[in-house]
N, C-alpha and C. Protein backbone atom coordinates (compact mmCIF):
# COMPACT_ATOMS: atom_id res chain seq x y z
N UNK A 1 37.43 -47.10 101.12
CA UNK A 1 36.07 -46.88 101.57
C UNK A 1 36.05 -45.64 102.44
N UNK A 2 35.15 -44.90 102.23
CA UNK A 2 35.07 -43.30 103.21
C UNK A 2 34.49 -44.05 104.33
N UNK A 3 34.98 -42.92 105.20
CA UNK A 3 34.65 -43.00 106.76
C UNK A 3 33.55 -42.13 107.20
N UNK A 4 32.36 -42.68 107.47
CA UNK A 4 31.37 -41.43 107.78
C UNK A 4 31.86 -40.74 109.05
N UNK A 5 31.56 -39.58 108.90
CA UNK A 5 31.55 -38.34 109.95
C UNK A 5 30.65 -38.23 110.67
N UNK A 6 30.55 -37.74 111.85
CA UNK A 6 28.90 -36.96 112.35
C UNK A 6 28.67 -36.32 110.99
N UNK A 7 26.99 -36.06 110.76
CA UNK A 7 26.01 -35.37 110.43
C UNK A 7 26.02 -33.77 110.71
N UNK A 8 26.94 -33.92 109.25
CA UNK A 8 27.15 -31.95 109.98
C UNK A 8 27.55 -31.43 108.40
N UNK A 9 27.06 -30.26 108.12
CA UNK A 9 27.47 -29.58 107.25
C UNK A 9 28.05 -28.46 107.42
N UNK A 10 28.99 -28.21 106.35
CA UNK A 10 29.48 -26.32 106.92
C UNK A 10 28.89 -25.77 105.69
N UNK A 11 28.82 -24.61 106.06
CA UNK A 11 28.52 -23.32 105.02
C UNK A 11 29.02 -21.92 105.69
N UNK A 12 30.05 -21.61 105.31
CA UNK A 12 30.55 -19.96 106.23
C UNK A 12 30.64 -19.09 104.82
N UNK A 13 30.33 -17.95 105.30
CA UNK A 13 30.01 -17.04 104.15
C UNK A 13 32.07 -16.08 104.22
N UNK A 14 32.64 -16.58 105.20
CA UNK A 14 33.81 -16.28 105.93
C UNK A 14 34.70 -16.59 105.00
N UNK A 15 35.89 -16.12 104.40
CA UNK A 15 36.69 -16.79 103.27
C UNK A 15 37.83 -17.40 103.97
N UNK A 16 37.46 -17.15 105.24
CA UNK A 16 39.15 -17.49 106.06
C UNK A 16 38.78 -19.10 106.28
N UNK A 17 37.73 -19.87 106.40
CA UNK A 17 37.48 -21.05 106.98
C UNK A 17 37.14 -21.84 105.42
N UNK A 18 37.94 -22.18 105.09
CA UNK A 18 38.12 -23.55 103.38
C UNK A 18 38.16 -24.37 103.85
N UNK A 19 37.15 -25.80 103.19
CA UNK A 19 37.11 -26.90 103.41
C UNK A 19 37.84 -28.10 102.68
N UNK A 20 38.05 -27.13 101.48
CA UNK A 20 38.60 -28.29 100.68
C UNK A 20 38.94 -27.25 99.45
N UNK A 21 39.69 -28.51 98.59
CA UNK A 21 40.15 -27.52 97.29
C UNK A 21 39.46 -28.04 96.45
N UNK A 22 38.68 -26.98 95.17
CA UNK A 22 37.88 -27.28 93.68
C UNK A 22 38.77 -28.53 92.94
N UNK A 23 37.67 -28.74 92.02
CA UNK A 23 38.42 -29.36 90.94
C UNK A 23 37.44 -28.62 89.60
N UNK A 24 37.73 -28.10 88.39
CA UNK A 24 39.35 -28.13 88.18
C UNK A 24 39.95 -26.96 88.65
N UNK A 25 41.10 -27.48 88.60
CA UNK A 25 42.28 -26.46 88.94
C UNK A 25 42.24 -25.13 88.24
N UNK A 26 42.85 -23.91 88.49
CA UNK A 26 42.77 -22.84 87.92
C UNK A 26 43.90 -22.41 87.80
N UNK A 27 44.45 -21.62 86.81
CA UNK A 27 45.37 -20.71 87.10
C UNK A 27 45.03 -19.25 86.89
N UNK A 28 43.90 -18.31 87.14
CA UNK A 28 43.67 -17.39 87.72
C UNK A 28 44.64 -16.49 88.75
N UNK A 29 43.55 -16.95 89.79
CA UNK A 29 44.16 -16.08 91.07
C UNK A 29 45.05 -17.18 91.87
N UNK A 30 44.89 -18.29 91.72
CA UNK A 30 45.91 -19.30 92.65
C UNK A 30 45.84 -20.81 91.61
N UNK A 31 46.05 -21.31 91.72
CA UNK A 31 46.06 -22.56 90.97
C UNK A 31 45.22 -23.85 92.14
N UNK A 32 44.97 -23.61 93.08
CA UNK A 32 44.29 -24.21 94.06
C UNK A 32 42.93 -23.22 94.48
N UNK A 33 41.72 -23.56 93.74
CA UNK A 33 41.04 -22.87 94.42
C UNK A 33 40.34 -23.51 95.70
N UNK A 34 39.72 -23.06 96.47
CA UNK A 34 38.98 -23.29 97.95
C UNK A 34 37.62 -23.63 97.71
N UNK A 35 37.36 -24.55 98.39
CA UNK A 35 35.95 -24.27 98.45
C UNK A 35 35.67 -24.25 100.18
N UNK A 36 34.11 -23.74 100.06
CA UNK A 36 33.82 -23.05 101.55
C UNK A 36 32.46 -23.77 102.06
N UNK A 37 31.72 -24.78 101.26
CA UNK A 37 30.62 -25.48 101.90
C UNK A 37 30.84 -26.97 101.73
N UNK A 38 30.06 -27.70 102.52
CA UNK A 38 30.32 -29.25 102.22
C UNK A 38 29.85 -29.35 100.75
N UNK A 39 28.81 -28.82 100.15
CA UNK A 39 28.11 -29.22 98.76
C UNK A 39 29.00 -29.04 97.53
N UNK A 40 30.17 -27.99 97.62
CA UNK A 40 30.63 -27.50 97.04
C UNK A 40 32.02 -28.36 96.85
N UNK A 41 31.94 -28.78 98.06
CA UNK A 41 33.59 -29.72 98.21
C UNK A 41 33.28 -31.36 97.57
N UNK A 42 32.03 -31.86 98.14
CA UNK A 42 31.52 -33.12 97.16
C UNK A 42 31.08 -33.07 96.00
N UNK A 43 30.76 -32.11 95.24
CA UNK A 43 30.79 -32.14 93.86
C UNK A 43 32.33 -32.45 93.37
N UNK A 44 33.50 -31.46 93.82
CA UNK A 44 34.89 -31.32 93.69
C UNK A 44 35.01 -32.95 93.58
N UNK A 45 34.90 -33.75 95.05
CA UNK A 45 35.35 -34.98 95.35
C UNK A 45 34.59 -35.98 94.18
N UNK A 46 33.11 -35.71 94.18
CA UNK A 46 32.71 -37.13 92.99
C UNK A 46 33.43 -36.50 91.70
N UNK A 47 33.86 -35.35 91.15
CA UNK A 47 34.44 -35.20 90.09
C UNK A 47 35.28 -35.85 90.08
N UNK A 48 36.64 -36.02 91.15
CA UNK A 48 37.76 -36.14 91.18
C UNK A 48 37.71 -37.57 91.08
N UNK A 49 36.65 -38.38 91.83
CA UNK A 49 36.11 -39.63 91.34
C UNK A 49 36.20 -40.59 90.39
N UNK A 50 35.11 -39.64 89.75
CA UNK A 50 35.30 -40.18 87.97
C UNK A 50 36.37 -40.24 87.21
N UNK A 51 37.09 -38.94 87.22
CA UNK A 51 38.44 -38.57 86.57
C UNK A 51 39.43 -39.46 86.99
N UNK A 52 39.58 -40.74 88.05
CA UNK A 52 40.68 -40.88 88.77
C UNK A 52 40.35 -42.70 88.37
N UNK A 53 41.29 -43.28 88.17
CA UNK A 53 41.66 -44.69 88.02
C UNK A 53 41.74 -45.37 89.38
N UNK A 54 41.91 -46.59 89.44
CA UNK A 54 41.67 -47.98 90.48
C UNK A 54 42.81 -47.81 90.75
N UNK A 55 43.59 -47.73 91.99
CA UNK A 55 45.30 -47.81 91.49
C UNK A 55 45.66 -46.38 91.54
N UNK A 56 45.70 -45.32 91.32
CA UNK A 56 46.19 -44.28 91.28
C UNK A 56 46.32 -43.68 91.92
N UNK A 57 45.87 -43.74 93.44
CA UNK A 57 45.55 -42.87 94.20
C UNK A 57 46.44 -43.57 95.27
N UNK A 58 47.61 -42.58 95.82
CA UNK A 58 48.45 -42.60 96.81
C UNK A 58 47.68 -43.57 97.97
N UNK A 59 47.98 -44.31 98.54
CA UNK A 59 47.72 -45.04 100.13
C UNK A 59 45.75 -45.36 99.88
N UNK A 60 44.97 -45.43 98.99
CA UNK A 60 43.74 -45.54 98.55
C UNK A 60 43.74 -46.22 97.39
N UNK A 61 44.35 -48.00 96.97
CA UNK A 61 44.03 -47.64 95.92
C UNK A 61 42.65 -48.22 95.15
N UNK A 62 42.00 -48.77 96.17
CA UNK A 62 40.49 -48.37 95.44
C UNK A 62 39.57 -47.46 95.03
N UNK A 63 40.03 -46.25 95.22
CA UNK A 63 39.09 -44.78 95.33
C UNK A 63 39.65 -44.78 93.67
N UNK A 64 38.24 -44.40 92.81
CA UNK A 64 38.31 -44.52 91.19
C UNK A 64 37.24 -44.95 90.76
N UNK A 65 37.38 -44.52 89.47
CA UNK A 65 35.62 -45.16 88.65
C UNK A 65 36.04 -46.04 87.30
N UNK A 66 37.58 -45.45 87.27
CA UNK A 66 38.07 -46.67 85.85
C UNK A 66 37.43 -46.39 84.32
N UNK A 67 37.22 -45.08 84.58
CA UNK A 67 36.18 -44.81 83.36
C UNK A 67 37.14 -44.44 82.32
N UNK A 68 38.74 -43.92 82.61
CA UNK A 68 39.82 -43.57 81.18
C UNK A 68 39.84 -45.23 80.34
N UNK A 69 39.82 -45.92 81.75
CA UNK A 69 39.93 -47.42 80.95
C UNK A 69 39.29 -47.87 79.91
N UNK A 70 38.20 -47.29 79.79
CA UNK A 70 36.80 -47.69 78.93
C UNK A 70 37.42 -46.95 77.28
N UNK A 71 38.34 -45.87 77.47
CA UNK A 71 38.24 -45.54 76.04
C UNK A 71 38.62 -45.99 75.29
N UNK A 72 39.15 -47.12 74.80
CA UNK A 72 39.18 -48.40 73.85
C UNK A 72 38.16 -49.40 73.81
N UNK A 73 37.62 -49.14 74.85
CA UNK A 73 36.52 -50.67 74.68
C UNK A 73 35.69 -49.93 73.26
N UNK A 74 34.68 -50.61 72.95
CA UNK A 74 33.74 -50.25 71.90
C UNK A 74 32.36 -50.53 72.59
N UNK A 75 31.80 -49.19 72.53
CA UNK A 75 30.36 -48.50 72.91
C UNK A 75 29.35 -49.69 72.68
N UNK A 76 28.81 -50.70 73.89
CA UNK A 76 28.07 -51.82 73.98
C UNK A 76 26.97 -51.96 74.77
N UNK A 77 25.85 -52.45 74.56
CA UNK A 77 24.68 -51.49 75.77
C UNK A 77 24.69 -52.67 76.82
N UNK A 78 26.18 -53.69 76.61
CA UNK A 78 26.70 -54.17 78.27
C UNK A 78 27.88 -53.50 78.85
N UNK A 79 28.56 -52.78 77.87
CA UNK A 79 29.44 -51.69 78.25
C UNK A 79 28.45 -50.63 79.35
N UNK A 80 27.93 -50.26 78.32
CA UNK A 80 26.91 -48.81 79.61
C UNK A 80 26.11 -49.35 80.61
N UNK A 81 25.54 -50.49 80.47
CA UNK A 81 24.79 -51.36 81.84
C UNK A 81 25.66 -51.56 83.03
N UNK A 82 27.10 -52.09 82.54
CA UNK A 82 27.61 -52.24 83.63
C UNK A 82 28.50 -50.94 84.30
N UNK A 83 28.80 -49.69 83.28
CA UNK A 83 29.24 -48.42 83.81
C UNK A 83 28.13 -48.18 84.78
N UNK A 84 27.03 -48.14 84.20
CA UNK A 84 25.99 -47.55 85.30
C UNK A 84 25.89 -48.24 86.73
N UNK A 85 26.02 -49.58 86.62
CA UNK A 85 25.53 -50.00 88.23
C UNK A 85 26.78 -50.02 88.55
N UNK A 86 28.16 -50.12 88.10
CA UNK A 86 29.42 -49.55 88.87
C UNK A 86 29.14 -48.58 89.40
N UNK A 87 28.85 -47.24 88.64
CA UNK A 87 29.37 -46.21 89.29
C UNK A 87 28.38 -45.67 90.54
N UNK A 88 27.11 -46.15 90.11
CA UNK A 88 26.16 -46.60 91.31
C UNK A 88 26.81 -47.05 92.60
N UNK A 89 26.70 -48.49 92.67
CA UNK A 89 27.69 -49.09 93.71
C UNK A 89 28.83 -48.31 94.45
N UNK A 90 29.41 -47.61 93.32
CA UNK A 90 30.72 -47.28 93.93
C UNK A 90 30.52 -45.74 94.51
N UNK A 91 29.50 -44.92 93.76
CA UNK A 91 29.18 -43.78 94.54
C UNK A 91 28.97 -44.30 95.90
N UNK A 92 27.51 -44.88 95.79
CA UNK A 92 27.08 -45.19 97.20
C UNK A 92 28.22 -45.40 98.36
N UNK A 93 28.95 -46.40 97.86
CA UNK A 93 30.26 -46.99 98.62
C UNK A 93 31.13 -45.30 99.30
N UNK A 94 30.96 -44.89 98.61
CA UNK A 94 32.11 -44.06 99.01
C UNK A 94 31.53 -42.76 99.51
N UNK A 95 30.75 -43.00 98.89
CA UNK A 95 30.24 -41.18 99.18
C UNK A 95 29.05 -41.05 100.07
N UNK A 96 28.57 -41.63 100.99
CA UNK A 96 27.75 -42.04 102.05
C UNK A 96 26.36 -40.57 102.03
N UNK A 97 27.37 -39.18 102.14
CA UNK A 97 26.30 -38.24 102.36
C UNK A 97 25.32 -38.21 100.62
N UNK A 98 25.94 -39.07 99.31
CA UNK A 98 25.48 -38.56 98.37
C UNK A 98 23.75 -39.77 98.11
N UNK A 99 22.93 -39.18 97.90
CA UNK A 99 21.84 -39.95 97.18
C UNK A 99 21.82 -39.65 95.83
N UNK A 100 21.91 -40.45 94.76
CA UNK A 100 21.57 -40.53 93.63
C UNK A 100 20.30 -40.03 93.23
N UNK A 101 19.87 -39.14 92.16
CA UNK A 101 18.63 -39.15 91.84
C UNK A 101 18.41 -39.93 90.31
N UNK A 102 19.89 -38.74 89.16
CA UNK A 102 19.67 -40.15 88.30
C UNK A 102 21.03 -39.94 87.75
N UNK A 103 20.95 -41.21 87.18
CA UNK A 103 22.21 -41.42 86.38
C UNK A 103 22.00 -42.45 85.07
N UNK A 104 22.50 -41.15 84.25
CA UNK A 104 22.32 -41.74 82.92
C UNK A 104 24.03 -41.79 81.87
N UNK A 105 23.97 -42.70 81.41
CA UNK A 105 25.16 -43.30 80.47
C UNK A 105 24.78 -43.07 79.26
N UNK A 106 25.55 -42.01 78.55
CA UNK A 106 24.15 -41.86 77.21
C UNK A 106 25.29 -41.88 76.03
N UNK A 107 25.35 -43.23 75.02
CA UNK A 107 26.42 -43.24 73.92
C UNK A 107 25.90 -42.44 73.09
N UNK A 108 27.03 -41.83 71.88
CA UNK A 108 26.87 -41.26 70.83
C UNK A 108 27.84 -41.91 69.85
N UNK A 109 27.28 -42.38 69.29
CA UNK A 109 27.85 -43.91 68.39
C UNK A 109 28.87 -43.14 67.25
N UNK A 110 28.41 -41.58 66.95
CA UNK A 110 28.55 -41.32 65.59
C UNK A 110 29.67 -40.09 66.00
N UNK A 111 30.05 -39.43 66.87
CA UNK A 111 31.28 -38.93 67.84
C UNK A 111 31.97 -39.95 68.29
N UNK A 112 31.70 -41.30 68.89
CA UNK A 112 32.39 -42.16 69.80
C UNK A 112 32.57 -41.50 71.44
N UNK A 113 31.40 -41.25 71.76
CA UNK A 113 31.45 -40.65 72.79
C UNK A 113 30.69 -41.39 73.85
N UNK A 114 30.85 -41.47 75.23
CA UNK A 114 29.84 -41.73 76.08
C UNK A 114 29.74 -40.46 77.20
N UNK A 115 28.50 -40.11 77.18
CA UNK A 115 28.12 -39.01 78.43
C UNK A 115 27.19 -39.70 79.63
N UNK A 116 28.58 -38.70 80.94
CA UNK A 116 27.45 -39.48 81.95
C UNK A 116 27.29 -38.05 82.77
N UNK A 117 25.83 -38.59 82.72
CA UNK A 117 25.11 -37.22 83.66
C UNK A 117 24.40 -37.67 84.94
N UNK A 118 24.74 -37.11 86.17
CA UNK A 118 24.96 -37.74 86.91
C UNK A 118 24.05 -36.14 88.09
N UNK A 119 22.79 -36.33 88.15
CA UNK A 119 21.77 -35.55 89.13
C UNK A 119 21.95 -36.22 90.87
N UNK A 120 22.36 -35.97 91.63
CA UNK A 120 22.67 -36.03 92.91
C UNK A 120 21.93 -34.71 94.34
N UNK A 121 21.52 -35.55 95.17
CA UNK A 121 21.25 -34.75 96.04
C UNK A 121 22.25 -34.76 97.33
N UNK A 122 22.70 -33.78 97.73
CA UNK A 122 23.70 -34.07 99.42
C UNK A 122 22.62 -33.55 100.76
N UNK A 123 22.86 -34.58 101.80
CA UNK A 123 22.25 -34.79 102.43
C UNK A 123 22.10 -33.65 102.93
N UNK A 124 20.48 -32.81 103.30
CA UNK A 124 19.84 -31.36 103.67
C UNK A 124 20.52 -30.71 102.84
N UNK A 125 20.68 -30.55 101.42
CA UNK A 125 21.05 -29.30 100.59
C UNK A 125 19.71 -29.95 99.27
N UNK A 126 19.85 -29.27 98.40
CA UNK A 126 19.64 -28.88 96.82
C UNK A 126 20.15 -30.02 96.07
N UNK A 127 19.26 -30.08 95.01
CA UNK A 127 19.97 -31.27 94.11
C UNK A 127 20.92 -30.23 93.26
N UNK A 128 22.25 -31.52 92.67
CA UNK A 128 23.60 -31.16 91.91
C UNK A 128 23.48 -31.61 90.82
N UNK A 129 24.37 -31.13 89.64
CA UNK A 129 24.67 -32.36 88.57
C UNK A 129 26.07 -32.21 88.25
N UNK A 130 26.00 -33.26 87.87
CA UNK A 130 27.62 -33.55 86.94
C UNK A 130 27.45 -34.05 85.72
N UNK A 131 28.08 -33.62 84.85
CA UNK A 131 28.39 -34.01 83.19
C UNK A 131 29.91 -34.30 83.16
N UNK A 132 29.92 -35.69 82.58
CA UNK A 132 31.46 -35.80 82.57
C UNK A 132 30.71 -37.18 80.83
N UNK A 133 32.17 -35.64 79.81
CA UNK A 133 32.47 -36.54 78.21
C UNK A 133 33.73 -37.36 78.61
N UNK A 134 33.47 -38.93 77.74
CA UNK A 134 34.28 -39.60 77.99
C UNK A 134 34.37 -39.88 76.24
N UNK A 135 35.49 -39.11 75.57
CA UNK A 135 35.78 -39.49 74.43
C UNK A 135 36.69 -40.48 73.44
N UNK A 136 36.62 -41.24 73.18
CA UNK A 136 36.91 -42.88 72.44
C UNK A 136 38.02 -42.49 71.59
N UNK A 137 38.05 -41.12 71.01
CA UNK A 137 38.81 -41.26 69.68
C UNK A 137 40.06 -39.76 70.19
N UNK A 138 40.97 -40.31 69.95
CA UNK A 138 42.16 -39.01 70.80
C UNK A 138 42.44 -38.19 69.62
């Protein structure tokens, strides 16, 4: 479970002051890139979210959305009912500065695909989105 902070955002236009590291990774100019505002670092973090299993995570192991788990199940509209108010729940749970605006679970029966698109606002910034394919067939 996250620990709320004071009510504070950073934004430095300064490259010397990084808050956190992107996801994904690069191999560019460093293989760790930086990020430099809170908005920029919680997109990073709910990515890393989704992407990350129950269990996997060093000394945390509830931080995860369990969504690799799903790619054997078969595409069920109680499969996506209950992805959705999980990942609901579990945003909220964890991610305190994030408000949901929407979140949609959207199958594609005929790819074997499920897409979740995921519109978010962080507290005093701009709304975000996230698209994350979760594909069935390797």
């Amino acid at each position: 479970m996250a620990f709320e902070i004071a009510n504070k955002t950073i934004s430095t236009s300064s490259k010397r002051t990084a808050v956190g590291i992107s996801i994904p990774f690069s191999n560019q100019k460093a293989i760790f890139n930086q990020t430099y505002s809170t908005k920029e670092q919680i997109k990073s973090n709910i990515l890393n979210y989704l992407l990350t299993n129950k269990g996997e995570r060093v000394l945390n192991p509830s931080f995860g959305s369990n969504l690799l788990k799903q790619i054997f199940e078969q595409i069920t509209p109680d499969l996506l009912s209950g992805l959705e108010i999980q990942l609901r729940e579990d945003i909220s749970n964890n991610f305190p500065l994030v408000r949901i605006n929407t979140l949609d679970v959207i199958p594609n029966h005929d790819s074997n695909t499920i897409t979740i698109s995921l519109t978010y606002t962080v507290l005093n910034s701009e709304i975000e989105n996230i698209e994350v394919n979760i594909n069935t067939t390797q």
